[in-house]
C-alpha atoms as a PDB file:
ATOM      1  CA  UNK A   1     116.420  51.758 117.249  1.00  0.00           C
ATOM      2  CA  UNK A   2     119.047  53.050 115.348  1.00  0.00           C
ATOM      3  CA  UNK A   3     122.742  54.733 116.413  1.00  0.00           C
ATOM      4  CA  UNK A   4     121.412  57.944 116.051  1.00  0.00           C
ATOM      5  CA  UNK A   5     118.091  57.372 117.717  1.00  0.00           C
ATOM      6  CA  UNK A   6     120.421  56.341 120.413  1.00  0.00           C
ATOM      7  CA  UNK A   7     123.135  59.274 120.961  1.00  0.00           C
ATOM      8  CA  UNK A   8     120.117  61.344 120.961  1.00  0.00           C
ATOM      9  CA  UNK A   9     118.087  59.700 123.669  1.00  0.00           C
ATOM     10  CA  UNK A  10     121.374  59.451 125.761  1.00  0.00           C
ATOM     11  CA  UNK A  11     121.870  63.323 124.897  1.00  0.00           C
ATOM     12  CA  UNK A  12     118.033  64.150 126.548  1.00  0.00           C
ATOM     13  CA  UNK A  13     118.988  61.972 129.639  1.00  0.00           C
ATOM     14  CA  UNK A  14     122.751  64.187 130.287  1.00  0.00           C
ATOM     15  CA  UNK A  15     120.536  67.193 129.388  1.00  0.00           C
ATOM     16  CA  UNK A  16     117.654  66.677 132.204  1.00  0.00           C
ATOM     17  CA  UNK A  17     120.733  65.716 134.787  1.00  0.00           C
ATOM     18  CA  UNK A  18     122.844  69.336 133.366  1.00  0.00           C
ATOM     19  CA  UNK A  19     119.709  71.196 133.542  1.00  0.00           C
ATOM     20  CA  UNK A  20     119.069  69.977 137.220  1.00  0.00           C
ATOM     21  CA  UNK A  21     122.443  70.999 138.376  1.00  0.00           C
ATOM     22  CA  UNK A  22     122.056  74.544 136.358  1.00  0.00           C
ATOM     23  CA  UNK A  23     118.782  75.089 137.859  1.00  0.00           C
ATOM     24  CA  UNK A  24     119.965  74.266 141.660  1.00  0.00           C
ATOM     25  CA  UNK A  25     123.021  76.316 141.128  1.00  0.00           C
ATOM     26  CA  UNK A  26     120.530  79.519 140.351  1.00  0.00           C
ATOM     27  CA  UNK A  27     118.063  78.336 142.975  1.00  0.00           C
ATOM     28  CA  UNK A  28     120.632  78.677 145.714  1.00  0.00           C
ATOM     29  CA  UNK A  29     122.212  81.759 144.179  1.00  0.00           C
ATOM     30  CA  UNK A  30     120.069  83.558 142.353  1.00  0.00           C
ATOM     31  CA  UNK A  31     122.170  84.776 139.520  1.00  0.00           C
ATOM     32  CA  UNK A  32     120.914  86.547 136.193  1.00  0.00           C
ATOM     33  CA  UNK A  33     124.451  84.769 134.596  1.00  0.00           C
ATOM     34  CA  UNK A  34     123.256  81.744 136.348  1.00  0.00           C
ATOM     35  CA  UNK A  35     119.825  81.737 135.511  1.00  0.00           C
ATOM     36  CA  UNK A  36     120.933  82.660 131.759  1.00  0.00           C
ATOM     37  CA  UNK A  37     123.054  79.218 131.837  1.00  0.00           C
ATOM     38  CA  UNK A  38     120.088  77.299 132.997  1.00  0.00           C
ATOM     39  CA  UNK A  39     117.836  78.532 130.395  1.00  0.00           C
ATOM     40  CA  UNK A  40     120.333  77.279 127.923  1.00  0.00           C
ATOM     41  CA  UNK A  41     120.358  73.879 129.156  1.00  0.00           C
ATOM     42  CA  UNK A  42     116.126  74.270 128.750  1.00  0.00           C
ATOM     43  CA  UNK A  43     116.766  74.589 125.321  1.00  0.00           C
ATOM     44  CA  UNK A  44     119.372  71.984 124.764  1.00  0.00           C
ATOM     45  CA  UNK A  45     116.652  69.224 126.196  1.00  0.00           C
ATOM     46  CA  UNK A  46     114.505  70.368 123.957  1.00  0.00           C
ATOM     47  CA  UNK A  47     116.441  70.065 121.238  1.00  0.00           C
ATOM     48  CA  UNK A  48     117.517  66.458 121.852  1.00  0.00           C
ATOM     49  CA  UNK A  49     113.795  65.973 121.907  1.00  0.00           C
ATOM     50  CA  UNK A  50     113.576  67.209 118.169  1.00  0.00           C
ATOM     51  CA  UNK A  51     116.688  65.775 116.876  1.00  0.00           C
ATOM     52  CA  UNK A  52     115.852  61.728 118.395  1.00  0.00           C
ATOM     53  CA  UNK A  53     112.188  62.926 116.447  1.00  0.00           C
ATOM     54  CA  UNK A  54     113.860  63.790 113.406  1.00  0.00           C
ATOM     55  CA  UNK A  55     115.965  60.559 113.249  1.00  0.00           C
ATOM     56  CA  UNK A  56     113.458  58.269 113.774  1.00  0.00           C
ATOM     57  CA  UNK A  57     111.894  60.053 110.753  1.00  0.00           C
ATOM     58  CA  UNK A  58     114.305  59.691 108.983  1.00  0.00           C
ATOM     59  CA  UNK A  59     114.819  56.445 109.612  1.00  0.00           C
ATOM     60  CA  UNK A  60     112.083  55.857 107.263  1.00  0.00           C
ATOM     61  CA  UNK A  61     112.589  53.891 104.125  1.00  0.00           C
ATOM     62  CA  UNK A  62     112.002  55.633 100.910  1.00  0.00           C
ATOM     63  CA  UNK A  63     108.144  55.023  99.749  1.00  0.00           C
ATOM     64  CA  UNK A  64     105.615  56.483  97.260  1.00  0.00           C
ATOM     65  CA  UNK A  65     106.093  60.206  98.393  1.00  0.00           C
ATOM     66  CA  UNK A  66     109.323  60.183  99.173  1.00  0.00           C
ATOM     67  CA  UNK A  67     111.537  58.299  97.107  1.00  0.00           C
ATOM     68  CA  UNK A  68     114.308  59.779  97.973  1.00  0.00           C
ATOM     69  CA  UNK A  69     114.398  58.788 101.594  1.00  0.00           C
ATOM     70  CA  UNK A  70     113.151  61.142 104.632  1.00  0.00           C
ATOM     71  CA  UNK A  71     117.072  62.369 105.747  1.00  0.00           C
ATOM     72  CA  UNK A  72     116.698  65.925 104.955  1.00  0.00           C
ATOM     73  CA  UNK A  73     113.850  65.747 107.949  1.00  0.00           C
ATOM     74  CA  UNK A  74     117.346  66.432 110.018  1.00  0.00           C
ATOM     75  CA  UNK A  75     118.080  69.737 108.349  1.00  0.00           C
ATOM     76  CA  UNK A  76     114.496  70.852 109.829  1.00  0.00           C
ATOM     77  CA  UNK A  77     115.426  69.776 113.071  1.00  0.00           C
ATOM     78  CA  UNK A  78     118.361  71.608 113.256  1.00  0.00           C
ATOM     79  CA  UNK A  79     116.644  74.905 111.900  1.00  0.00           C
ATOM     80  CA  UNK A  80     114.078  74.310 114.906  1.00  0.00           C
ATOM     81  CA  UNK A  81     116.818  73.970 117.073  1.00  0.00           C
ATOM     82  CA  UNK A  82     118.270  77.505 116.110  1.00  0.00           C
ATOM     83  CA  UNK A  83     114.661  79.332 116.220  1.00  0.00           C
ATOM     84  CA  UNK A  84     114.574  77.924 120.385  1.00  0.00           C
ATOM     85  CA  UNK A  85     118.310  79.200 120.993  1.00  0.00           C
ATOM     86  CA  UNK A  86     117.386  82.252 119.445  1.00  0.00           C
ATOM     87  CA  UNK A  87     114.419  82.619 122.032  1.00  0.00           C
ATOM     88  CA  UNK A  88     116.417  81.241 124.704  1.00  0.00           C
ATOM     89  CA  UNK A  89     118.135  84.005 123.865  1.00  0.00           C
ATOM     90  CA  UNK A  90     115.994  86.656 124.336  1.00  0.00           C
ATOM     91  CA  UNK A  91     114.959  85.269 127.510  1.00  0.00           C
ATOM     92  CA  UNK A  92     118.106  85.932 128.527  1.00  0.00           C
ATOM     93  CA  UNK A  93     117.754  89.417 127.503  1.00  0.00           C
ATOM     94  CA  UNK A  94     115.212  90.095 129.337  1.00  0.00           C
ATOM     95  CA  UNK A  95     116.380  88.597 132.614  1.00  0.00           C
ATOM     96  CA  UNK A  96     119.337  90.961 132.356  1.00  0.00           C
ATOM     97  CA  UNK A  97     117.600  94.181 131.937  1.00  0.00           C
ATOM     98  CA  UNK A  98     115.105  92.735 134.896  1.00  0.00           C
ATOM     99  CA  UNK A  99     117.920  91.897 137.217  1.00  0.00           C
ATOM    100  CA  UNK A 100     119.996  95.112 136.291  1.00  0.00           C
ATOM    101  CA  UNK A 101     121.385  96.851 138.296  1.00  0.00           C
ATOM    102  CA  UNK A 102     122.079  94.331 140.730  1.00  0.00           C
ATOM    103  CA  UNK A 103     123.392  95.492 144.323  1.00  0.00           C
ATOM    104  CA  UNK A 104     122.810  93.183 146.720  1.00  0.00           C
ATOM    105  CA  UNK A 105     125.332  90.132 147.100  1.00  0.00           C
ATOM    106  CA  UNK A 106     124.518  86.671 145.830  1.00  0.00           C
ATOM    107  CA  UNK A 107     123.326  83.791 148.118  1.00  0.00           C
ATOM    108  CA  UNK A 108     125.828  80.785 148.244  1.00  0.00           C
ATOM    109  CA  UNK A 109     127.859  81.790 145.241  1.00  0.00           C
ATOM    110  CA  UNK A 110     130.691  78.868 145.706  1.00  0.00           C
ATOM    111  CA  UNK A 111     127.905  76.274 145.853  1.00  0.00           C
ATOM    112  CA  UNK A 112     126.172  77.417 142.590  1.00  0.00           C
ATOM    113  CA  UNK A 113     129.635  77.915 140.978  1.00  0.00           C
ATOM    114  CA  UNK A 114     130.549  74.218 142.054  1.00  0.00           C
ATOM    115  CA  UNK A 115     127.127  72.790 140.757  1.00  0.00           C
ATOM    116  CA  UNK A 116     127.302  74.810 137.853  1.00  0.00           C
ATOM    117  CA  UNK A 117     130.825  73.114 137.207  1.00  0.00           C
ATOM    118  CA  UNK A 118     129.727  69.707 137.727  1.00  0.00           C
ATOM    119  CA  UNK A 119     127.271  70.060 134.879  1.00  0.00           C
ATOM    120  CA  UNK A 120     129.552  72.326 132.343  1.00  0.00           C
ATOM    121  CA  UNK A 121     132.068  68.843 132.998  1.00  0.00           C
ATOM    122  CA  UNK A 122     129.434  66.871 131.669  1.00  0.00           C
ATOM    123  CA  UNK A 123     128.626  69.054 128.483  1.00  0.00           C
ATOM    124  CA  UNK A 124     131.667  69.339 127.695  1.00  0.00           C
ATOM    125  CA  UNK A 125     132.608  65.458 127.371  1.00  0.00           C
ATOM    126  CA  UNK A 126     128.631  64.708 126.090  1.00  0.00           C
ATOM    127  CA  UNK A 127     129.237  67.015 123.260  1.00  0.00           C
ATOM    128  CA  UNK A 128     132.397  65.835 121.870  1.00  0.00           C
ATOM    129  CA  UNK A 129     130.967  62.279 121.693  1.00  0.00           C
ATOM    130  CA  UNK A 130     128.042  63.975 120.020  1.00  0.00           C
ATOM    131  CA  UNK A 131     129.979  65.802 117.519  1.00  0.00           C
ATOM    132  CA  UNK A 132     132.336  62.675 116.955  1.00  0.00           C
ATOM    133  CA  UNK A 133     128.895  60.628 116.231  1.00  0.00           C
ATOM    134  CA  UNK A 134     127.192  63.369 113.941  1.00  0.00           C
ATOM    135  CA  UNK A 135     130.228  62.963 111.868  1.00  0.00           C
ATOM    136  CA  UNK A 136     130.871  59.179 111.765  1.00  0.00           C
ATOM    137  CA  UNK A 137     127.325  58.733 111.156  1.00  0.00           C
ATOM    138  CA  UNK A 138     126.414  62.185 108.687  1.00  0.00           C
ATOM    139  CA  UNK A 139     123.928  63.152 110.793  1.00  0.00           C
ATOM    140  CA  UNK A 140     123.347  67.332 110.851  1.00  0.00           C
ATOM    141  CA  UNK A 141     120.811  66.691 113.596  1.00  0.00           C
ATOM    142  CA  UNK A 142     123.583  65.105 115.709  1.00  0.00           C
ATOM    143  CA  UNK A 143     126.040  67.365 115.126  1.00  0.00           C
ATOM    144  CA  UNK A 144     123.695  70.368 115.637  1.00  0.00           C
ATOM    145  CA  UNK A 145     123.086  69.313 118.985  1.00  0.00           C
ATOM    146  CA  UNK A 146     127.097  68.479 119.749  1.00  0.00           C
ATOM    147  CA  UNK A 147     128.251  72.140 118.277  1.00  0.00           C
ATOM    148  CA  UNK A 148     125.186  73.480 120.484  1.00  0.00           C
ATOM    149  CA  UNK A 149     126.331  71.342 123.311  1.00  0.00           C
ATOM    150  CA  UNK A 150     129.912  72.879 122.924  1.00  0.00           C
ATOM    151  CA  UNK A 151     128.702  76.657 122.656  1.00  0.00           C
ATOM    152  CA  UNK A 152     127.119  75.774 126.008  1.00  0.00           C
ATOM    153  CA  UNK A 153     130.268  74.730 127.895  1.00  0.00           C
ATOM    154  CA  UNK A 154     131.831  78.025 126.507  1.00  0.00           C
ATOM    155  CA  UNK A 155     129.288  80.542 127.817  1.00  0.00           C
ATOM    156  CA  UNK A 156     129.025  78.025 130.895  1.00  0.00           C
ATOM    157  CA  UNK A 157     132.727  78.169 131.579  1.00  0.00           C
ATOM    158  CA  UNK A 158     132.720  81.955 130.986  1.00  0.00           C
ATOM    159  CA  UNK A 159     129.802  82.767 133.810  1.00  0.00           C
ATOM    160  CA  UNK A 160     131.419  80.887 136.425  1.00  0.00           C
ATOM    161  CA  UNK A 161     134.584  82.550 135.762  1.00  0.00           C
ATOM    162  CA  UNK A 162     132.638  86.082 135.897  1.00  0.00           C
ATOM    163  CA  UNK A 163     130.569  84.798 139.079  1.00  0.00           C
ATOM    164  CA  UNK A 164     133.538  84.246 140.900  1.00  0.00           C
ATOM    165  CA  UNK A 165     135.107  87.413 139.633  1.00  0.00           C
ATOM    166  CA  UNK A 166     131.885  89.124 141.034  1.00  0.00           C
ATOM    167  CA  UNK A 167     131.750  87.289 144.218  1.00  0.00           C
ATOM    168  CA  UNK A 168     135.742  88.091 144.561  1.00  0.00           C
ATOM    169  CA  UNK A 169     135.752  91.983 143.914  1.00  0.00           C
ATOM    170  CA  UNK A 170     132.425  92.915 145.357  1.00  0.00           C
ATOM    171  CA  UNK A 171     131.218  94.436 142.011  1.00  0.00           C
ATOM    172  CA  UNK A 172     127.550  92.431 141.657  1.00  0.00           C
ATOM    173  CA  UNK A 173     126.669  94.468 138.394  1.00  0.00           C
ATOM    174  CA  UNK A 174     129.131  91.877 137.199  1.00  0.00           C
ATOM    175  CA  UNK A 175     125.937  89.485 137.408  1.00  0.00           C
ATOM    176  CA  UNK A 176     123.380  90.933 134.285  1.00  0.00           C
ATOM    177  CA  UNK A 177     126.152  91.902 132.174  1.00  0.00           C
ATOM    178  CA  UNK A 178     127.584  88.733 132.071  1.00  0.00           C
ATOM    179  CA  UNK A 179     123.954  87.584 131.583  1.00  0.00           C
ATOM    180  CA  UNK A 180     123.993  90.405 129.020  1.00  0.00           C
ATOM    181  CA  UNK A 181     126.913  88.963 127.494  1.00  0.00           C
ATOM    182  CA  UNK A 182     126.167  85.513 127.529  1.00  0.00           C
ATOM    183  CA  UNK A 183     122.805  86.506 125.488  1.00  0.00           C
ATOM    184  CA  UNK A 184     124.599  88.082 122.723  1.00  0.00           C
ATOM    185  CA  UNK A 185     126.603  84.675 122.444  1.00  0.00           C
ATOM    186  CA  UNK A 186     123.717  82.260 122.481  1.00  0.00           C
ATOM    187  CA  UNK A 187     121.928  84.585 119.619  1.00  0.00           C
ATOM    188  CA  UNK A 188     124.565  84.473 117.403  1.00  0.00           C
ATOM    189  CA  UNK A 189     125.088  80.480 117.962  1.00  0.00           C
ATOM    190  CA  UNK A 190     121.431  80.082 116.880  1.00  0.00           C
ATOM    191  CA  UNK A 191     121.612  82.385 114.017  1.00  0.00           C
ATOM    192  CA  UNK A 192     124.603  80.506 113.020  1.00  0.00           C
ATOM    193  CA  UNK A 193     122.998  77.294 113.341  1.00  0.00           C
ATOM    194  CA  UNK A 194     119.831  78.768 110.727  1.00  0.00           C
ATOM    195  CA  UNK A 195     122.365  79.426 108.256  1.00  0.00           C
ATOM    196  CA  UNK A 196     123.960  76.389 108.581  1.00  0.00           C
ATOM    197  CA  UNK A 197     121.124  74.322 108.147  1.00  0.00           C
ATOM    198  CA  UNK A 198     118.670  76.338 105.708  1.00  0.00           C
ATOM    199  CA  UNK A 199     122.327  75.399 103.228  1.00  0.00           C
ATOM    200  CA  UNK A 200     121.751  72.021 103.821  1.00  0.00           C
ATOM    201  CA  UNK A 201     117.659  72.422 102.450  1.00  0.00           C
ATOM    202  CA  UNK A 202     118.908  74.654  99.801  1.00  0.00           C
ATOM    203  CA  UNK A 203     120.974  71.784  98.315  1.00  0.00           C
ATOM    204  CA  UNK A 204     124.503  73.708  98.881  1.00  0.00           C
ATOM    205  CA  UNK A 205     126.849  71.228  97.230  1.00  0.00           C
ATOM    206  CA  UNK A 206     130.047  69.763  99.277  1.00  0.00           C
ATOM    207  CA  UNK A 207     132.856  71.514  99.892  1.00  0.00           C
ATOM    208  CA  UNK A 208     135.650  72.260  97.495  1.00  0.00           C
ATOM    209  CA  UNK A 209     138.156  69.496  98.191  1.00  0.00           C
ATOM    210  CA  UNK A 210     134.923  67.163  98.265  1.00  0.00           C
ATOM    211  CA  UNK A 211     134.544  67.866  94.668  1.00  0.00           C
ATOM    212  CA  UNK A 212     137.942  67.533  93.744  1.00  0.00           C
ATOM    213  CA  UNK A 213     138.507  64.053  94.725  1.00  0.00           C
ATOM    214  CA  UNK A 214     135.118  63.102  93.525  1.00  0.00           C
ATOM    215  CA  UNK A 215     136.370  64.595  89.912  1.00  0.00           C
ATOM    216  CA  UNK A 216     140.212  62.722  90.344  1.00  0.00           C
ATOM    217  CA  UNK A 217     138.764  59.658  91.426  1.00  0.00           C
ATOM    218  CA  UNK A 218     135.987  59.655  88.183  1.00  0.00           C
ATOM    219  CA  UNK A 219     139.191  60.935  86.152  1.00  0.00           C
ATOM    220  CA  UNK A 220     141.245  57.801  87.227  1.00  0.00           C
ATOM    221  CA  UNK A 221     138.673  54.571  86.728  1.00  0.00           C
ATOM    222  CA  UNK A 222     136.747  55.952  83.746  1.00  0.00           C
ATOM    223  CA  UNK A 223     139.797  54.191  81.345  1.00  0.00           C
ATOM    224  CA  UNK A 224     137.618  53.697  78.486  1.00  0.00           C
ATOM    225  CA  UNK A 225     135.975  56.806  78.116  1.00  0.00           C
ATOM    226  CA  UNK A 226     136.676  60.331  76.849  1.00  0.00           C
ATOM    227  CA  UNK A 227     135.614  62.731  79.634  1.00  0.00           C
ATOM    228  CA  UNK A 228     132.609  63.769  82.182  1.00  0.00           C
ATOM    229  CA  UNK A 229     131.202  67.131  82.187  1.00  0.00           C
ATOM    230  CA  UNK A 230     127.874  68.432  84.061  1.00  0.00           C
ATOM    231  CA  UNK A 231     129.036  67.271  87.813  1.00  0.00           C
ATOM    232  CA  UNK A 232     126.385  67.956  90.166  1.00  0.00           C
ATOM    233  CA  UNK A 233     126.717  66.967  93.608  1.00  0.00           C
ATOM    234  CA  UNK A 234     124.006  68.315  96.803  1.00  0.00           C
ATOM    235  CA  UNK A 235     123.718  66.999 100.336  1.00  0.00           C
ATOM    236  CA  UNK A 236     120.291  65.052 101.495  1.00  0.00           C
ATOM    237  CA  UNK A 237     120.847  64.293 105.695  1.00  0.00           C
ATOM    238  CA  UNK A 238     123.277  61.591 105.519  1.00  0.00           C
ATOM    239  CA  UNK A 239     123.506  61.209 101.823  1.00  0.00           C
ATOM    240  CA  UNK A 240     125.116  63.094  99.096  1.00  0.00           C
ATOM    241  CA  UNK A 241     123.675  62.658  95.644  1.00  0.00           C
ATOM    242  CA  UNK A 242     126.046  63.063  92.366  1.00  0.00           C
ATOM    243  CA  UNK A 243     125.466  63.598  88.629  1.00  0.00           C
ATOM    244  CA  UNK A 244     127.451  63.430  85.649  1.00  0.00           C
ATOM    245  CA  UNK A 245     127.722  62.908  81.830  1.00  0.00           C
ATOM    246  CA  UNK A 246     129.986  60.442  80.548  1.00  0.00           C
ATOM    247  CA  UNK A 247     131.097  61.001  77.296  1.00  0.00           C
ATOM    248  CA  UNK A 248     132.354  57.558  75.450  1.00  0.00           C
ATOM    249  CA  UNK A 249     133.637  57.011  71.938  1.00  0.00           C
ATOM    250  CA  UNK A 250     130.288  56.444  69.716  1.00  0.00           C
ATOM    251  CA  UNK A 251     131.065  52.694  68.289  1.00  0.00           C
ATOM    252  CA  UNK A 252     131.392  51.301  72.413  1.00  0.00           C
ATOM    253  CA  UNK A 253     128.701  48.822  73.008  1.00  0.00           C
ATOM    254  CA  UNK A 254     126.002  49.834  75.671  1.00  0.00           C
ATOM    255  CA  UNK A 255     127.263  46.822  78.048  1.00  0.00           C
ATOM    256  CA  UNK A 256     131.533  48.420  77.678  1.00  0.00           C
ATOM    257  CA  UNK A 257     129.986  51.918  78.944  1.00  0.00           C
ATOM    258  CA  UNK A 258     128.073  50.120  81.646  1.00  0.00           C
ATOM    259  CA  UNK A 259     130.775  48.448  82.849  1.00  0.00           C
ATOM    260  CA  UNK A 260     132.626  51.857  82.917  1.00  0.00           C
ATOM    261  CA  UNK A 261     130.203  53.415  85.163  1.00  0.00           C
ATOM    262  CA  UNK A 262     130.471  50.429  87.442  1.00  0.00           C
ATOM    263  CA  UNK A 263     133.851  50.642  87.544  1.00  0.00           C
ATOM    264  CA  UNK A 264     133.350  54.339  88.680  1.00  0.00           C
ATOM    265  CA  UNK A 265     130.034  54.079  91.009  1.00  0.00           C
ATOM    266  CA  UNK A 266     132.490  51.180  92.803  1.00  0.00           C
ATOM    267  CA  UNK A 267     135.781  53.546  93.293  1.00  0.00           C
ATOM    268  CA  UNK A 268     133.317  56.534  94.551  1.00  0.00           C
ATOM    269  CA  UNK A 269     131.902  54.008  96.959  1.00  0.00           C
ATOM    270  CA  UNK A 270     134.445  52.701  97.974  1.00  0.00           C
ATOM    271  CA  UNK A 271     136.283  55.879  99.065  1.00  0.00           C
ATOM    272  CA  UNK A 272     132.714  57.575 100.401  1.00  0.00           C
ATOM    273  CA  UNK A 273     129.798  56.158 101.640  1.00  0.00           C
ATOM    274  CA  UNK A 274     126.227  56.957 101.471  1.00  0.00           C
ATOM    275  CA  UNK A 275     126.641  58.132  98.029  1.00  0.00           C
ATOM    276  CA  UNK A 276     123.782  58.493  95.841  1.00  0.00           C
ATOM    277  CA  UNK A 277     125.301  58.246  92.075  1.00  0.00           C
ATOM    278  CA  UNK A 278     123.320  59.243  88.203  1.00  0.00           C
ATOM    279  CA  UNK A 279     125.444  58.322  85.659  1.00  0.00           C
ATOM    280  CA  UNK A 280     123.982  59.613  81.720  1.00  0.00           C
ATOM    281  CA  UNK A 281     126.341  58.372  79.282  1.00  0.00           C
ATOM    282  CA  UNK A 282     126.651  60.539  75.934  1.00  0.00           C
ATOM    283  CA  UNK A 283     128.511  60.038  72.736  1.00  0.00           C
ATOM    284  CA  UNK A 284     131.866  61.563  71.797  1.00  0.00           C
ATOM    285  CA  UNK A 285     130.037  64.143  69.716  1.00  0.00           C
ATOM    286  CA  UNK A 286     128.635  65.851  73.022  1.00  0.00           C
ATOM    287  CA  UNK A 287     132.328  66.269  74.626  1.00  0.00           C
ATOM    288  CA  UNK A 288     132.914  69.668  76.064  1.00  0.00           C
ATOM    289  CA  UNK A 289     135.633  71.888  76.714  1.00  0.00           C
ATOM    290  CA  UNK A 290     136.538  72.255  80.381  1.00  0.00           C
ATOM    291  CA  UNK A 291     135.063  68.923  81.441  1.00  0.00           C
ATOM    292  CA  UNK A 292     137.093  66.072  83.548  1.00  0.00           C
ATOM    293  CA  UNK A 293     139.528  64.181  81.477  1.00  0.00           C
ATOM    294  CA  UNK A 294     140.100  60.541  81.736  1.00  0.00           C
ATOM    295  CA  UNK A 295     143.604  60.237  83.010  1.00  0.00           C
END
């Protein structure tokens, strides 16, 4: 089982013990904002359920069909993950307009507030180890699932706060439009989370600095040649794949060039991992203007 295979498995355990405590603090109240959070927590075990799926497919080594490797699997995930927070959201929705307008007092409103606490305390440290491990291991599905995990503990924190405010001034219509509210939040998290993840399938390159270090560090150890034009970089899951021409004087032996673009693939590699390199080497007669000089 790999690292990944194992935050998310961890991540469906904390979300089955957050969803209890959600669903108890609703049970004894019975909130719409309360009921809202717990629905959210539904939808955040499900979604560790798809992301440990998607890593274990992508786990995969490359073969016939899929040379490339099976990471992108994780940008799926992720989209899948936004389509149930969008529904989640519309649950939500709904529960408001049922529930609206409320009148009538809530049922042991400390008790859910305190049970509802216990498990927003848990989120909130769950997802910044999930966030922290998406990173460290370039996993979208991982960090899908912390930045969902995160949302959470904001709309969490925010219902309690408007629960008590309810419970403290008497004014229970407080109840669906904080359920109200909370809706519109979780809707535009998922939508979010589409975006962010149909980029990834659409091959949206890195960002900006990315690129520029990628084009200093091929500027500094390509001594030997005259330039590299046609950089292409695009993100796969955990791996980033590059391309480049390499333009070197016409009379250098095929082995000098080769050595060049080892000399390059091994300061890339050195400074980023999980990267994917095509090197096409040209002769000086195919230079072009605006491409990366060789300091």
């Amino acid at each position: 089982m790999t690292g990944g295979e194992r935050f998310a498995l961890g991540s469906m355990v904390a979300g089955c013990l957050v969803l209890g405590l959600k669903g108890a603090a609703w049970w004894l109240t019975g909130s719409a904002a309360l009921y809202s959070d717990a629905l959210e927590s539904t939808v955040n075990v499900a979604a560790s359920l798809i992301a440990w799926a998607a890593l274990r497919f992508a786990a995969r080594p490359p073969d016939a069909n899929h040379p490339y490797g099976h990471d992108k699997v994780e940008f799926f995930a992720a989209v899948i993950e936004g389509v149930l927070i969008t529904v989640a959201s519309l649950l939500i929705f709904d529960e408001a307009w049922q529930s609206w307008p409320r009148t009538q007092p809530l049922e042991a409103p400390f008790q859910g507030i305190a049970l509802n606490g216990a498990a927003t305390a848990i989120n909130a440290v769950w997802s910044w180890v999930m966030i922290a491990a998406g990173r460290r291991l370039r996993s979208p599905a991982l960090a899908a699932d912390g930045r969902h995990l995160l949302a959470d503990v904001v709309t969490s924190f925010g219902i309690a706060s408007g629960v008590f405010l309810a419970v403290f001034t008497g004014y229970w219509i407080l109840d669906p439009l904080l359920a109200a509210a909370t809706g519109v939040y979780v809707l535009w998290s998922g939508i979010r989370m589409i975006s962010t993840s149909v980029s990834g399938l659409m091959d949206t390159a890195p960002e900006p600095a990315i690129v520029d270090r990628i084009k200093a560090l091929v500027a500094s150890s390509a001594a030997g040649a005259i330039e590299a034009h046609d950089l292409r970089t695009r993100h796969a899951g955990r791996l980033t794949f590059l391309e480049f021409h390499l333009v070197v004087p016409g009379s250098m032996t095929v082995a000098v060039a080769h050595q060049i673009c080892d000399r390059i693939e091994d300061a890339l590699k050195a400074e980023m991992a999980h990267l994917m390199i095509t090197i096409h080497v040209e002769p000086e007669e195919k230079a072009k203007q605006g491409g990366v000089r060789v300091l």
